[in-house]
PDB file of N, CA and C in Angstrom:
ATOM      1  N   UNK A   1      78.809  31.639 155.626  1.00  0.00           N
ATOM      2  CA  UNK A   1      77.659  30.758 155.535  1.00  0.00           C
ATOM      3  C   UNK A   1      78.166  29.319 155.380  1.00  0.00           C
ATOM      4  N   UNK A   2      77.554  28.396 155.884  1.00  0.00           N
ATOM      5  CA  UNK A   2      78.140  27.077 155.799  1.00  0.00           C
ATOM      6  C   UNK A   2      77.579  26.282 154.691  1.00  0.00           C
ATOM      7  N   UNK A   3      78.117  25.233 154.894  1.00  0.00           N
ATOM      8  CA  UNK A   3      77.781  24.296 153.581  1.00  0.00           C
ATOM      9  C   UNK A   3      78.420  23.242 153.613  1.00  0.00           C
ATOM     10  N   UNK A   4      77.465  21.913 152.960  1.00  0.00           N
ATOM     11  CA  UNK A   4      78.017  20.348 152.757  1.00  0.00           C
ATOM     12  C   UNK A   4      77.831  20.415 151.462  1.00  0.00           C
ATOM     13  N   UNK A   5      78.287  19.770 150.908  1.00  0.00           N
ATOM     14  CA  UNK A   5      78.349  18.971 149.323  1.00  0.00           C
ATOM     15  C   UNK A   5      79.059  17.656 149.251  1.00  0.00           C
ATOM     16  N   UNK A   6      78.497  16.790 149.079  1.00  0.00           N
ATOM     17  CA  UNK A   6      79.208  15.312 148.766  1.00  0.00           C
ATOM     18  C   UNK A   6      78.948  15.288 147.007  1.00  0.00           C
ATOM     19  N   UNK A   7      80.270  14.819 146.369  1.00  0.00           N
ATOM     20  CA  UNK A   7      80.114  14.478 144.691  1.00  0.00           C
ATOM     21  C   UNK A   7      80.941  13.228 144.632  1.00  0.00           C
ATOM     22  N   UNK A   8      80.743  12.648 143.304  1.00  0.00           N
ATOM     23  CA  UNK A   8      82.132  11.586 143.274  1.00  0.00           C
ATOM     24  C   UNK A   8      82.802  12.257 141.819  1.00  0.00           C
ATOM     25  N   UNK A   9      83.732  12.128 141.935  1.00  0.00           N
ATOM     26  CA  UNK A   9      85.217  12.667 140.527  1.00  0.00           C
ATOM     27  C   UNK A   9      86.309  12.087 140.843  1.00  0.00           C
ATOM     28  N   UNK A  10      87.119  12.126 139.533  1.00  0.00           N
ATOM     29  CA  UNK A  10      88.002  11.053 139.319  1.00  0.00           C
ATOM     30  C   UNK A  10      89.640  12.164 140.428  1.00  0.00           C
ATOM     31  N   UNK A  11      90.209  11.182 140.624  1.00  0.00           N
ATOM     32  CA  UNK A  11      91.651  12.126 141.362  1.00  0.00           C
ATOM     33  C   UNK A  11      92.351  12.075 140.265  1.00  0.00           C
ATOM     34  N   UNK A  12      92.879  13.233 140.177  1.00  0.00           N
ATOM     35  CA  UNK A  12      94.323  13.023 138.829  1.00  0.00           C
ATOM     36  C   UNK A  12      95.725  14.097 139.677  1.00  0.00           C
ATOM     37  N   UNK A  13      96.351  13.519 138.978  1.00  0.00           N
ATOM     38  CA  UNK A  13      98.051  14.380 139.255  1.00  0.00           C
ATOM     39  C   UNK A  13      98.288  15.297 138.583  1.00  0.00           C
ATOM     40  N   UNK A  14      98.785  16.087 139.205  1.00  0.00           N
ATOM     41  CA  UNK A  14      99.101  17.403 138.813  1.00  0.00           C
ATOM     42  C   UNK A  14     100.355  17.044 137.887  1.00  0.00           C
ATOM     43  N   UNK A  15     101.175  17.521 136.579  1.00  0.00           N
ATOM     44  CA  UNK A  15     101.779  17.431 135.730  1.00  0.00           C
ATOM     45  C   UNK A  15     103.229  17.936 135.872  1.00  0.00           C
ATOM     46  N   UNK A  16     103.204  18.942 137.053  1.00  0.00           N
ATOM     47  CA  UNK A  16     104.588  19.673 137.551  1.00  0.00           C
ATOM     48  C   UNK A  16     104.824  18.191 138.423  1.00  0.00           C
ATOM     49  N   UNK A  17     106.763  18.697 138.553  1.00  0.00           N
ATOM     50  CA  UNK A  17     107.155  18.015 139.555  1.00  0.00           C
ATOM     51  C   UNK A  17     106.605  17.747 140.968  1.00  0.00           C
ATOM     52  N   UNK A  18     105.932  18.614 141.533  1.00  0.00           N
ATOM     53  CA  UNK A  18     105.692  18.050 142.674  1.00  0.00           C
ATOM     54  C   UNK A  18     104.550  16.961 142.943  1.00  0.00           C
ATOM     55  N   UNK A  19     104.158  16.847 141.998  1.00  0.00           N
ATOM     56  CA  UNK A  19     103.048  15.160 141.824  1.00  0.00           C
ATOM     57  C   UNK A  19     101.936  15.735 142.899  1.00  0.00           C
ATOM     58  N   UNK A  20     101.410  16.764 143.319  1.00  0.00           N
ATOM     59  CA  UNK A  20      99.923  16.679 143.623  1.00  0.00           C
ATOM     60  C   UNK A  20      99.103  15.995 143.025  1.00  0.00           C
ATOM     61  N   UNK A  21      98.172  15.464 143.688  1.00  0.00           N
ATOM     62  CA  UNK A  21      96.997  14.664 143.809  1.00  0.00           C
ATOM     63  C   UNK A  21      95.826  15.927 143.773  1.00  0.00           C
ATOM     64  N   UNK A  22      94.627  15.555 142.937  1.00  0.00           N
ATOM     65  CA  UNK A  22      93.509  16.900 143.176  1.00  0.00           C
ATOM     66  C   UNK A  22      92.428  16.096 142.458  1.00  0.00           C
ATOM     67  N   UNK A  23      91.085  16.907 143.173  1.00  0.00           N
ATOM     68  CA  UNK A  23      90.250  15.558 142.695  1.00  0.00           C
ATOM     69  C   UNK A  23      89.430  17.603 142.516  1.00  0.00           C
ATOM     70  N   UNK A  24      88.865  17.949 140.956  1.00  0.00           N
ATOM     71  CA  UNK A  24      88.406  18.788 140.473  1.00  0.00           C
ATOM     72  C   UNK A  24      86.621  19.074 141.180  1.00  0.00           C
ATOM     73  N   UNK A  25      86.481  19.830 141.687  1.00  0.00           N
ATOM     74  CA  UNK A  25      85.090  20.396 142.076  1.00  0.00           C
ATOM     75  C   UNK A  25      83.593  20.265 141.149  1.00  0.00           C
ATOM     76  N   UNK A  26      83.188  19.517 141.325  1.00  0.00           N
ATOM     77  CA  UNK A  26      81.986  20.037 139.679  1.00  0.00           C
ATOM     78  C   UNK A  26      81.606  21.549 139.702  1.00  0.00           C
ATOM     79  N   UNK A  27      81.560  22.170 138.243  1.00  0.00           N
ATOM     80  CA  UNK A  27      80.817  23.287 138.732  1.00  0.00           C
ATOM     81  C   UNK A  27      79.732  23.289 139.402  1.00  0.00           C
ATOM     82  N   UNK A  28      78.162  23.101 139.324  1.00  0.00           N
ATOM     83  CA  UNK A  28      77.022  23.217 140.122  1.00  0.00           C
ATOM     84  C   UNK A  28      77.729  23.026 141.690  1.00  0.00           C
ATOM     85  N   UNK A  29      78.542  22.678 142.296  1.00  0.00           N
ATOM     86  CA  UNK A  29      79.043  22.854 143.420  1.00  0.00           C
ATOM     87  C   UNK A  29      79.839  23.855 143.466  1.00  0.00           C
ATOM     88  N   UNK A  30      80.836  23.965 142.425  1.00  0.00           N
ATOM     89  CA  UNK A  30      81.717  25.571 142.741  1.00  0.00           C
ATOM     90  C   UNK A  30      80.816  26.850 142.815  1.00  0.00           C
ATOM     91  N   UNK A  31      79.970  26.383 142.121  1.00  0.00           N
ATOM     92  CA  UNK A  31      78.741  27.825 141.729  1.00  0.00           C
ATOM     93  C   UNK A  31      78.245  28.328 143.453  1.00  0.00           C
ATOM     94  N   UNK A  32      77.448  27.001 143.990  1.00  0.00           N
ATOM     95  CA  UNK A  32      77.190  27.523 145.288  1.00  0.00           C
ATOM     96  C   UNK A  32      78.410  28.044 146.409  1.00  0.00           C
ATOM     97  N   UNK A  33      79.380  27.239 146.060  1.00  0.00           N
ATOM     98  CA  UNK A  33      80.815  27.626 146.850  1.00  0.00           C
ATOM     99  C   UNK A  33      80.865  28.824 147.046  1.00  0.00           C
ATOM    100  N   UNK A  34      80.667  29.212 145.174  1.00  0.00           N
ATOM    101  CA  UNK A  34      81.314  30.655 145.186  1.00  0.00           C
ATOM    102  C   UNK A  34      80.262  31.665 145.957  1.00  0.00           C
ATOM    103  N   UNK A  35      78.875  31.452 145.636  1.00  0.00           N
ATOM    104  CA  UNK A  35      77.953  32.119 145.848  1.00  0.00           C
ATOM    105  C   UNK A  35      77.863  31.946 147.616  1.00  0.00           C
ATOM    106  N   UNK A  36      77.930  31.660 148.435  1.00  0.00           N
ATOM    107  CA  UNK A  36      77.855  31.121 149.922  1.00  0.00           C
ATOM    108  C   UNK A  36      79.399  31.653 150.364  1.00  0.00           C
ATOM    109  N   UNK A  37      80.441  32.261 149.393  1.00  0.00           N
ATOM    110  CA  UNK A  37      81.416  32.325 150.139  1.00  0.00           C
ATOM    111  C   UNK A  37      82.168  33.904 149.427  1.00  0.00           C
ATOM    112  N   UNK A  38      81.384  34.723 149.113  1.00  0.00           N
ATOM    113  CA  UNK A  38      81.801  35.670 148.112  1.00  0.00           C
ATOM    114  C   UNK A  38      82.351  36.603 149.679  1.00  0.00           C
ATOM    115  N   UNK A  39      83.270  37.178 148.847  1.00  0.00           N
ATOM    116  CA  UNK A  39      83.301  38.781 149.852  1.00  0.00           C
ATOM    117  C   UNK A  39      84.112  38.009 151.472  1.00  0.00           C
ATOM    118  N   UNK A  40      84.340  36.737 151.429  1.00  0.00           N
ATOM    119  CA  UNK A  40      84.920  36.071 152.482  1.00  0.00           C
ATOM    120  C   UNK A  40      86.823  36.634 153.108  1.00  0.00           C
ATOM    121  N   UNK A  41      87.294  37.473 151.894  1.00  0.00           N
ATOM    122  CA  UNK A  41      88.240  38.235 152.214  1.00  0.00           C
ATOM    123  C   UNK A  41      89.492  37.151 151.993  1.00  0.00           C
ATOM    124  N   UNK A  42      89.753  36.154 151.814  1.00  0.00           N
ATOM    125  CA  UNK A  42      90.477  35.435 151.943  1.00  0.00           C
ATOM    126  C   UNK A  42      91.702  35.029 150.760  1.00  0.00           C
ATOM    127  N   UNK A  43      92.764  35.087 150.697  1.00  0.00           N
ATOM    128  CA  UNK A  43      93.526  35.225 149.382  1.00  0.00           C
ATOM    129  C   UNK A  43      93.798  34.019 148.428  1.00  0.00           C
ATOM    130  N   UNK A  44      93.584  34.412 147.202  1.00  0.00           N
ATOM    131  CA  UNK A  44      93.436  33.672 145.829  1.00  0.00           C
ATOM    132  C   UNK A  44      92.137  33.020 146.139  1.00  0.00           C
ATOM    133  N   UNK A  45      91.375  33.636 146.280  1.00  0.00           N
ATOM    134  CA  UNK A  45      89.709  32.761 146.470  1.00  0.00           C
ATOM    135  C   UNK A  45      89.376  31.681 147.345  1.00  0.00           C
ATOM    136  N   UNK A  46      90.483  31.109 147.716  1.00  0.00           N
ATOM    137  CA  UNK A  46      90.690  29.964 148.948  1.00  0.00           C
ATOM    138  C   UNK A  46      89.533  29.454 149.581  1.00  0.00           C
ATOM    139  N   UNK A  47      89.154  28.759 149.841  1.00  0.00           N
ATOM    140  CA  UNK A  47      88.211  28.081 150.621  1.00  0.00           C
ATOM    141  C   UNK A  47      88.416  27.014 151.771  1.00  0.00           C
ATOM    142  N   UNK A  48      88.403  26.898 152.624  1.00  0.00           N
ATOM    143  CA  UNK A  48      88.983  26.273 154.056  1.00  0.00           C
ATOM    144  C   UNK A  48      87.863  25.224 154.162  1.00  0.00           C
ATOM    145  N   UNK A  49      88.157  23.875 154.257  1.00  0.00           N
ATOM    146  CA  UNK A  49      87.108  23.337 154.340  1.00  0.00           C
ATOM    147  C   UNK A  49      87.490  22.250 154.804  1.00  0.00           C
ATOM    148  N   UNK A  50      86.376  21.227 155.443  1.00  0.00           N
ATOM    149  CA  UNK A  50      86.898  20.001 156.110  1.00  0.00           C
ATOM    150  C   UNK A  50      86.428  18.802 155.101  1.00  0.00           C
ATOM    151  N   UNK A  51      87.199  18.008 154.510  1.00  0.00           N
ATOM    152  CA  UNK A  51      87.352  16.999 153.352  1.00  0.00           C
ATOM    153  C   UNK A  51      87.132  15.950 153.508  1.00  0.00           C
ATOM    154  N   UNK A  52      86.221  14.922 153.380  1.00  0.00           N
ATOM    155  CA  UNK A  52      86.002  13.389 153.569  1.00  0.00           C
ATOM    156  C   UNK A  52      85.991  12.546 152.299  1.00  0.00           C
ATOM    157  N   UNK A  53      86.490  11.459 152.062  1.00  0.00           N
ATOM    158  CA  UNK A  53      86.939  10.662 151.214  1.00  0.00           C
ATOM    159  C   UNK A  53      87.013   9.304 151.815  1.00  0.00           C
ATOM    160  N   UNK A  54      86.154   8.478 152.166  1.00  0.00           N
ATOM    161  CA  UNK A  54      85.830   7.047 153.111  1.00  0.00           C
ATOM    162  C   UNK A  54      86.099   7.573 154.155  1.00  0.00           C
ATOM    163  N   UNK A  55      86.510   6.577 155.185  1.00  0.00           N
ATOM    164  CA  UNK A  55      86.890   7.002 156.575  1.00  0.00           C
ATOM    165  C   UNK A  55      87.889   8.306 156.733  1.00  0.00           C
ATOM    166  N   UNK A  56      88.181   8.248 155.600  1.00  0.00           N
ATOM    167  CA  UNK A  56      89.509   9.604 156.362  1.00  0.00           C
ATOM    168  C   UNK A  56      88.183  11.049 156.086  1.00  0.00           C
ATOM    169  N   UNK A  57      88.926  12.469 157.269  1.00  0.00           N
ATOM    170  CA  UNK A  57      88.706  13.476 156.988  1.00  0.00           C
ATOM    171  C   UNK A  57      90.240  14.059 157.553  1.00  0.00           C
ATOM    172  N   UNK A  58      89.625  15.152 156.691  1.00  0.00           N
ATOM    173  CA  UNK A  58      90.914  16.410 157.193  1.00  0.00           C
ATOM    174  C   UNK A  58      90.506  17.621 156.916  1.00  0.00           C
ATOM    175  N   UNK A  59      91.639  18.426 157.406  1.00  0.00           N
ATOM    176  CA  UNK A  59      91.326  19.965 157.263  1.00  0.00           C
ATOM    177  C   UNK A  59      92.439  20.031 155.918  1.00  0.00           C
ATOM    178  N   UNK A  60      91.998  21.159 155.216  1.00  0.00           N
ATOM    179  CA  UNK A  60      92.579  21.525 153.964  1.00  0.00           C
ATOM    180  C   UNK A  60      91.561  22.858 153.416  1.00  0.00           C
ATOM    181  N   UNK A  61      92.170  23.015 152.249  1.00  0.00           N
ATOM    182  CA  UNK A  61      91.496  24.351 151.516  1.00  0.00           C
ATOM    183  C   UNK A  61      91.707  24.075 149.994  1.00  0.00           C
ATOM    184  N   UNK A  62      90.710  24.285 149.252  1.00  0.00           N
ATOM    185  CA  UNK A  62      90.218  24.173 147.674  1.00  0.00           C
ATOM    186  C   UNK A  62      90.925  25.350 147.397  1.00  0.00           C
ATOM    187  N   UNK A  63      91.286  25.334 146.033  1.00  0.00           N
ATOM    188  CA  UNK A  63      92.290  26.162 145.789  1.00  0.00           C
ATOM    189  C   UNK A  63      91.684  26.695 144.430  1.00  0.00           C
ATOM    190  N   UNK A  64      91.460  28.091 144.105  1.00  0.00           N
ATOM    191  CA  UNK A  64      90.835  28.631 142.684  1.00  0.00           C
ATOM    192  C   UNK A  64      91.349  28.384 141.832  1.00  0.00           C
ATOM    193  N   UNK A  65      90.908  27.542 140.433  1.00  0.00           N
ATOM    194  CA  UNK A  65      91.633  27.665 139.939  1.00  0.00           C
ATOM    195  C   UNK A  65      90.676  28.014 138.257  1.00  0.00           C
ATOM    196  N   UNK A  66      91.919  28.903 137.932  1.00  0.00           N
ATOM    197  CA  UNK A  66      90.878  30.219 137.189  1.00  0.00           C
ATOM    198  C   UNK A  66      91.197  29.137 135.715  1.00  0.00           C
ATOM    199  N   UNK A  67      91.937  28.499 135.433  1.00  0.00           N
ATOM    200  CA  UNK A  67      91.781  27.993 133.735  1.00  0.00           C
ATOM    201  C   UNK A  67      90.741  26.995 133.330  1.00  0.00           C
ATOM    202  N   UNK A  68      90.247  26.310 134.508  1.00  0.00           N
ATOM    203  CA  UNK A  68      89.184  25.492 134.754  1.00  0.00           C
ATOM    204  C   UNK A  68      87.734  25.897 135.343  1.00  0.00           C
ATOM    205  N   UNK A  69      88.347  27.222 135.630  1.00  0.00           N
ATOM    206  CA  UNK A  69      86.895  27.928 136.400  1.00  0.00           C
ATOM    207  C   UNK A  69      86.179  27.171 137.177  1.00  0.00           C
ATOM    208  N   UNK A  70      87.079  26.574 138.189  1.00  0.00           N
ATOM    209  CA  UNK A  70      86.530  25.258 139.243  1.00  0.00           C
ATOM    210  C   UNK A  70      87.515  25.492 140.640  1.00  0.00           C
ATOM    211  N   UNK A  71      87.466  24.875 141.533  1.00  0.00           N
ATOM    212  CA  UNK A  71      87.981  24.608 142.709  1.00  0.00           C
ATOM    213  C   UNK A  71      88.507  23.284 142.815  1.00  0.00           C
ATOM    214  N   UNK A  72      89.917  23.127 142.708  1.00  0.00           N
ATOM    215  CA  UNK A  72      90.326  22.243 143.110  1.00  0.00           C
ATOM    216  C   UNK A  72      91.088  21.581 144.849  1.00  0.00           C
ATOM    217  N   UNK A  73      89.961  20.527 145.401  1.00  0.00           N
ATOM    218  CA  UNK A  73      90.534  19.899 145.967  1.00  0.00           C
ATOM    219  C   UNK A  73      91.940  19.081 146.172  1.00  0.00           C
ATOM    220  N   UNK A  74      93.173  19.529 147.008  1.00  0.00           N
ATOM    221  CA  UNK A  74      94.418  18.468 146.960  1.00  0.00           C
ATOM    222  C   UNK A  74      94.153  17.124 148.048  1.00  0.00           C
ATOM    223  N   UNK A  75      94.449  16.594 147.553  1.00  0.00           N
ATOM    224  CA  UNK A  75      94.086  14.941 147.846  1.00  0.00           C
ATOM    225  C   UNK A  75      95.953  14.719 148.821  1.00  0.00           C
ATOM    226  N   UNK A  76      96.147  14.726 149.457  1.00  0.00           N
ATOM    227  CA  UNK A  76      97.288  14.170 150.489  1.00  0.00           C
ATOM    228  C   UNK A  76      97.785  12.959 150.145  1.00  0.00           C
ATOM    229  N   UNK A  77      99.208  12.490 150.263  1.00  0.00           N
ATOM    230  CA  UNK A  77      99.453  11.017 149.964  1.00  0.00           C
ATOM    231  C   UNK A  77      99.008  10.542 151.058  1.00  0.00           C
ATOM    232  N   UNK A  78      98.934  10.572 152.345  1.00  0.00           N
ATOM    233  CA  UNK A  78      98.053  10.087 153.528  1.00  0.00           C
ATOM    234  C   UNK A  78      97.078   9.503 153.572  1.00  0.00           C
ATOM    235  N   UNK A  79      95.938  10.575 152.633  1.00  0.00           N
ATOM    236  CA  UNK A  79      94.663  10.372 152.649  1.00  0.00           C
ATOM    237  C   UNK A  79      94.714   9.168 151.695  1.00  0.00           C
ATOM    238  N   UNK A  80      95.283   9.102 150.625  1.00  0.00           N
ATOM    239  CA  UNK A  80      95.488   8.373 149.005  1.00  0.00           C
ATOM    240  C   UNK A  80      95.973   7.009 149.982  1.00  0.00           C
ATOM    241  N   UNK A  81      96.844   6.558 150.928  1.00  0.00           N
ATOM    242  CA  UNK A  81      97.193   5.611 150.980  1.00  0.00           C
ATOM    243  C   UNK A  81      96.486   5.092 152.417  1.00  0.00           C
ATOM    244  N   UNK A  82      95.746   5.615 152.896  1.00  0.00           N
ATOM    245  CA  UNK A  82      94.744   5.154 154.047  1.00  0.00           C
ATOM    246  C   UNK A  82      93.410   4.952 153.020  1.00  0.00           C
ATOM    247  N   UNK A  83      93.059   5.321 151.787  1.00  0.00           N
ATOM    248  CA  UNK A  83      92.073   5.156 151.398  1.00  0.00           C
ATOM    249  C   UNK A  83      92.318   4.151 149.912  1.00  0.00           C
ATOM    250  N   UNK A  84      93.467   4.055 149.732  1.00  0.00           N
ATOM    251  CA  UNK A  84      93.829   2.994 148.664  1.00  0.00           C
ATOM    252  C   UNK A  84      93.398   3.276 147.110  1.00  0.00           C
ATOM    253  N   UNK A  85      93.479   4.788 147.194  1.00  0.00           N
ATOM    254  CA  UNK A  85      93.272   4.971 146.060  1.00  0.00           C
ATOM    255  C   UNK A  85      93.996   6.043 145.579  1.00  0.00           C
ATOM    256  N   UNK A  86      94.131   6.109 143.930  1.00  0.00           N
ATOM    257  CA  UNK A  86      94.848   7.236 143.311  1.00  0.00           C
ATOM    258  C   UNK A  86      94.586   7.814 141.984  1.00  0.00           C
ATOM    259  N   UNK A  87      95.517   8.143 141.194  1.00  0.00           N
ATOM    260  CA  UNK A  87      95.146   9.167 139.967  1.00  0.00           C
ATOM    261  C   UNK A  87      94.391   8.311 139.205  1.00  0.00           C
ATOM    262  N   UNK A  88      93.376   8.622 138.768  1.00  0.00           N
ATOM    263  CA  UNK A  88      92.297   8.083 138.025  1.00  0.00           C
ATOM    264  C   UNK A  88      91.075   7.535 138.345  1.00  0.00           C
ATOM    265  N   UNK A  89      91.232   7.182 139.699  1.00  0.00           N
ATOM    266  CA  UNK A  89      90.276   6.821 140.500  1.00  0.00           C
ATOM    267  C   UNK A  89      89.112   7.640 140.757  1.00  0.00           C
ATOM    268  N   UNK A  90      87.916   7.110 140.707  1.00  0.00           N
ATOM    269  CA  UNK A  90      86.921   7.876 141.285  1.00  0.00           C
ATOM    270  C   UNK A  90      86.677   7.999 142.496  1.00  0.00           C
ATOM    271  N   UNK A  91      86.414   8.797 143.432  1.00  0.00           N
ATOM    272  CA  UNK A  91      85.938   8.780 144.988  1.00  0.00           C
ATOM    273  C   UNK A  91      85.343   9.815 145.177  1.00  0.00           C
ATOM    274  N   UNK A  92      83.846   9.110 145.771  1.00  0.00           N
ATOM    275  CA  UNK A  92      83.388  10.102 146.863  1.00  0.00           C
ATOM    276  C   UNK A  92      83.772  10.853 147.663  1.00  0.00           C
ATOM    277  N   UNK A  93      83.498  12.124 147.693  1.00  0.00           N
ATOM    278  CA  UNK A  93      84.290  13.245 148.438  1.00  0.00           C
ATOM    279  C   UNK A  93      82.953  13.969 148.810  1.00  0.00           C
ATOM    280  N   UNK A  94      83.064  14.384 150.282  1.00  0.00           N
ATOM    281  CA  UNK A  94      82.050  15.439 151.044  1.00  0.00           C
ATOM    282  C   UNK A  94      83.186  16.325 151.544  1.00  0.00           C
ATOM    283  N   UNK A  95      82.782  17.666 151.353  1.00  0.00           N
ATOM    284  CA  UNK A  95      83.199  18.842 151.641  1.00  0.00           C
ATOM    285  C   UNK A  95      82.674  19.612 152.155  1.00  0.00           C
ATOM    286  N   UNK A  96      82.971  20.090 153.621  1.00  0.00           N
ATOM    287  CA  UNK A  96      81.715  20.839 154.078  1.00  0.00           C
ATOM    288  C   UNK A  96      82.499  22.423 154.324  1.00  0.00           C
ATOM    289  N   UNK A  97      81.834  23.105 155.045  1.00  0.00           N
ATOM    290  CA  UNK A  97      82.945  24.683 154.902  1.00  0.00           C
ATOM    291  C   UNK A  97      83.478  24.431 156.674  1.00  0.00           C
ATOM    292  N   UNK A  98      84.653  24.919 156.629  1.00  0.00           N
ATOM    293  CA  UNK A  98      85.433  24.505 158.317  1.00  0.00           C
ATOM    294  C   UNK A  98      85.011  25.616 159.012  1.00  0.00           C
ATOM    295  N   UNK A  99      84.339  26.919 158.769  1.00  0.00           N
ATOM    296  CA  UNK A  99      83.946  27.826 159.983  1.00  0.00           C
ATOM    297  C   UNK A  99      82.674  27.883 159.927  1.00  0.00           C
TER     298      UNK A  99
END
């Protein structure tokens, strides 16, 4: 089943070495995520989706993440430096589902 959601949330860095970028899902959006995408077969709960953040989009996938009981979006240094923004920052983000 498809789906758009646009929210705004802050981007923060991930704390391991590899410095991901992730801008956290609100729940009332993970809720429908989950509900619109149950039984989708796909591993660690994954969600495939096409990502907008100002002019940029891309393809990517929200990633479950069970200690937050949310979906986190990874934010690309690409996207971060075509859009001039980074950890702490707030940005509008639309997420729609890619199939």
């Amino acid at each position: 089943m498809s789906f758009t959601f646009t929210f705004s949330e802050a981007i923060w860095q991930h704390d391991g070495p590899s410095g991901w970028h992730f801008v956290t899902v609100p729940a009332p959006v993970v809720d429908e995520i989950r509900a619109r995408t149950a039984g989708n077969g796909r591993p660690f709960g994954m969600v495939a989706v096409r990502a907008t953040i100002g002019a940029t989009t891309w393809s990517t996938t929200l990633f479950a993440d069970t200690a937050r009981d949310a979906y986190l979006l990874p934010v690309k240094a690409q996207v971060r430096r075509r859009e001039d923004v980074g950890d702490g920052d707030v940005v509008e983000v639309t997420i729609a589902s890619a199939s």
